[in-house]
Structures are given as C-alpha cells and as structure tokens.
C-alpha atoms as a PDB file:
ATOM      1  CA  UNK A   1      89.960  85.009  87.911  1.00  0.00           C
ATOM      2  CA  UNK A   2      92.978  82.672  88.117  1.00  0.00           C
ATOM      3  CA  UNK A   3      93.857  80.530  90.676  1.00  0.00           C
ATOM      4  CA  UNK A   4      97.182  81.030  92.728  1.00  0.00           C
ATOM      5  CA  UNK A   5      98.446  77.776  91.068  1.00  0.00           C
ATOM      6  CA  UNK A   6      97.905  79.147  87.694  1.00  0.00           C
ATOM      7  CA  UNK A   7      99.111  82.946  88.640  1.00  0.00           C
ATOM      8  CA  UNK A   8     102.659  80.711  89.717  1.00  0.00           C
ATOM      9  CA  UNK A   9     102.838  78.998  86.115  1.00  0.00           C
ATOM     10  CA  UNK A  10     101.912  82.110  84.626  1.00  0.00           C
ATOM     11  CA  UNK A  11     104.684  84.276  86.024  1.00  0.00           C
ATOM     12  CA  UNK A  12     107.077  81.420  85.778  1.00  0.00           C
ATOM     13  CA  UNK A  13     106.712  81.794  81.734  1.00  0.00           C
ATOM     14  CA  UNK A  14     106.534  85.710  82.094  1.00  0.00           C
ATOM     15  CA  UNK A  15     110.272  85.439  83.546  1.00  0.00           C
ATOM     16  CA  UNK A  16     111.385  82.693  81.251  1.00  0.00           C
ATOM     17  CA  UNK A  17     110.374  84.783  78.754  1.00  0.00           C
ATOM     18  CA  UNK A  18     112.171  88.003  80.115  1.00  0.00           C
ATOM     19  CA  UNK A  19     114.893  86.158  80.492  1.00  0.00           C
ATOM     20  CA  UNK A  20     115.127  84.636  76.978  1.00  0.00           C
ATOM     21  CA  UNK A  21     114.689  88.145  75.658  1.00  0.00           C
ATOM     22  CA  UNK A  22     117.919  90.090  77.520  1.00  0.00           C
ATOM     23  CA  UNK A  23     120.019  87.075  76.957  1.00  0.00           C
ATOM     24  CA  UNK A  24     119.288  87.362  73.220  1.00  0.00           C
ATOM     25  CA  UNK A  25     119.882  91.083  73.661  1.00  0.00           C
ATOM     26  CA  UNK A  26     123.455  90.446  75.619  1.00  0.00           C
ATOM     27  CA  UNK A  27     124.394  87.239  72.851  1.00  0.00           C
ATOM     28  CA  UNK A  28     124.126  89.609  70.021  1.00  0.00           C
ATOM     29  CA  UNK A  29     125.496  92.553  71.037  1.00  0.00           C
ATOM     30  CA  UNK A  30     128.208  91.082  74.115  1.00  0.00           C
ATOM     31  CA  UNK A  31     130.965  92.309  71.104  1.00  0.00           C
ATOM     32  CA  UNK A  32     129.732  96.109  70.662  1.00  0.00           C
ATOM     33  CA  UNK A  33     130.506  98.493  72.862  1.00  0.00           C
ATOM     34  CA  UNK A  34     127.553  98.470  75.637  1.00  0.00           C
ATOM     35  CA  UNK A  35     129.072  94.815  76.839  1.00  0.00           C
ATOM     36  CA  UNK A  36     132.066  94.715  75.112  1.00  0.00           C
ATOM     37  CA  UNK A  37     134.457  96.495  77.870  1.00  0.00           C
ATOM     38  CA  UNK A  38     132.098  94.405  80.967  1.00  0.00           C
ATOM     39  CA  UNK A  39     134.305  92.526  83.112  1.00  0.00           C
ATOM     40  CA  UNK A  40     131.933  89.084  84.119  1.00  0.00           C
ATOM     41  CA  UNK A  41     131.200  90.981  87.548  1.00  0.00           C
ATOM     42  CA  UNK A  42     129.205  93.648  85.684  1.00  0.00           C
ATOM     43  CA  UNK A  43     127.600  91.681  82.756  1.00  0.00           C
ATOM     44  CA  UNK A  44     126.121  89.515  85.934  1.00  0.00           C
ATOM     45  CA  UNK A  45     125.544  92.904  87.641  1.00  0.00           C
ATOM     46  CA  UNK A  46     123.408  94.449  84.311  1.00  0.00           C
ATOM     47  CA  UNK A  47     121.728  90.874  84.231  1.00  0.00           C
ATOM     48  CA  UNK A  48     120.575  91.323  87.898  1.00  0.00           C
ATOM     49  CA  UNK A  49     119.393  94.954  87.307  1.00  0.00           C
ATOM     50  CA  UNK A  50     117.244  94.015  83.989  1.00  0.00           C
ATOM     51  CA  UNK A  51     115.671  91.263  85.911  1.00  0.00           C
ATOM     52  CA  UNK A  52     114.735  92.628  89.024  1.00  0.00           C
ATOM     53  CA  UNK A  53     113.450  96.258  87.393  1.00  0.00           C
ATOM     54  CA  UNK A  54     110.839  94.566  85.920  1.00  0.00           C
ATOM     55  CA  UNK A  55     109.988  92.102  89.359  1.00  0.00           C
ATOM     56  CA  UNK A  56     110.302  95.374  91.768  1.00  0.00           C
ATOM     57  CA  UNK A  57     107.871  96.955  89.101  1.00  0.00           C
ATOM     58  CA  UNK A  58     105.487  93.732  89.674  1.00  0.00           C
ATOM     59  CA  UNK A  59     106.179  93.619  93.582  1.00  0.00           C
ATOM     60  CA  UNK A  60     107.773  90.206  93.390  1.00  0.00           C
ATOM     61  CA  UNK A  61     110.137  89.155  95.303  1.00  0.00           C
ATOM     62  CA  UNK A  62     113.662  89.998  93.490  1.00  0.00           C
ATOM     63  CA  UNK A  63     116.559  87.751  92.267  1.00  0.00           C
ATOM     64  CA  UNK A  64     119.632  86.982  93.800  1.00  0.00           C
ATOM     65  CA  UNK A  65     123.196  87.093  91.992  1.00  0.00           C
ATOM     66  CA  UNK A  66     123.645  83.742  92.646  1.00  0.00           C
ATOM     67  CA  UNK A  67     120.159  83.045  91.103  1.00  0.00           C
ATOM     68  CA  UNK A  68     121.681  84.843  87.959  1.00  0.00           C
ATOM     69  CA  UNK A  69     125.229  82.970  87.996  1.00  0.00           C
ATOM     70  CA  UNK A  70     123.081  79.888  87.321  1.00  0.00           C
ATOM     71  CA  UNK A  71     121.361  81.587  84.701  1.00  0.00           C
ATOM     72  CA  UNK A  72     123.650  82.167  83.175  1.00  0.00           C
ATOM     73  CA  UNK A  73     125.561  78.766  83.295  1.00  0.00           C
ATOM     74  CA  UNK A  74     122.979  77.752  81.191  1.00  0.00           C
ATOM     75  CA  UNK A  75     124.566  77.647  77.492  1.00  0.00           C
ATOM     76  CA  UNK A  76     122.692  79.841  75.236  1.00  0.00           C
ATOM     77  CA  UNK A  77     121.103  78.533  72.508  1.00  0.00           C
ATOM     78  CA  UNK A  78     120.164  80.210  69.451  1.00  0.00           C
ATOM     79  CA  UNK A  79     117.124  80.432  67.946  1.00  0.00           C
ATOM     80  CA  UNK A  80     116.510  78.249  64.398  1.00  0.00           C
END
C-alpha cells in the first residue's frame, strides 16, 4: 500500500505524462484538419476536455481553463 505522499507524486507524473502525450498529439497534427480550423478558444477548450475525461474517470478533482492557459504557455519541446 502507498502512502498519501507517494499516491500525490504518483499522480503528479500520471498527469505530466497525460499531458506530454496530447500535446505531442496537438504539435503534430495542429496543421491537419482536426486542429487546423480551431480558433485558440477551442484548442484550449479540446485541451480542457482531454484532461479532465481522464481525472472525472479517476474522481479527481478537474482542471481549470486557466490551469490549461498556463499549460500551455509552456513552449513545447520536442522530443530528441
């Protein structure tokens, strides 16, 4: 059994990892057509969507949009 400490860390990586993996979805396909005709307002919108089906699925608490504005601040950097 895991501690609470440890369940934190634990889901902290499961959602940086979530994360990594629909902004590497959105990066390399932003110029076909499932992003391409997105206005910033939706991409943000699908972004907030993806994350919180899979923490409403968990019974975590969800994101905010503003949470995923600053997510997506965050340049992207691609993988070497």
């Amino acid at each position: 059994m895991t501690s609470p400490k440890n369940n934190e860390w634990v889901q902290q990586y499961a959602d940086n990892l979530g994360w990594n993996v629909l902004r590497e979805h959105y990066e390399d396909n932003k110029n076909n057509d499932e992003f391409k005709s997105m206005t910033t307002l939706e991409v943000e919108q699908w972004f907030l969507e993806q994350v919180n089906q899979r923490r409403k699925e968990q019974g975590l608490e969800l994101k905010t949009i503003e949470q995923i504005k600053e997510l997506l601040q965050i340049p992207y950097r691609i993988r070497t």
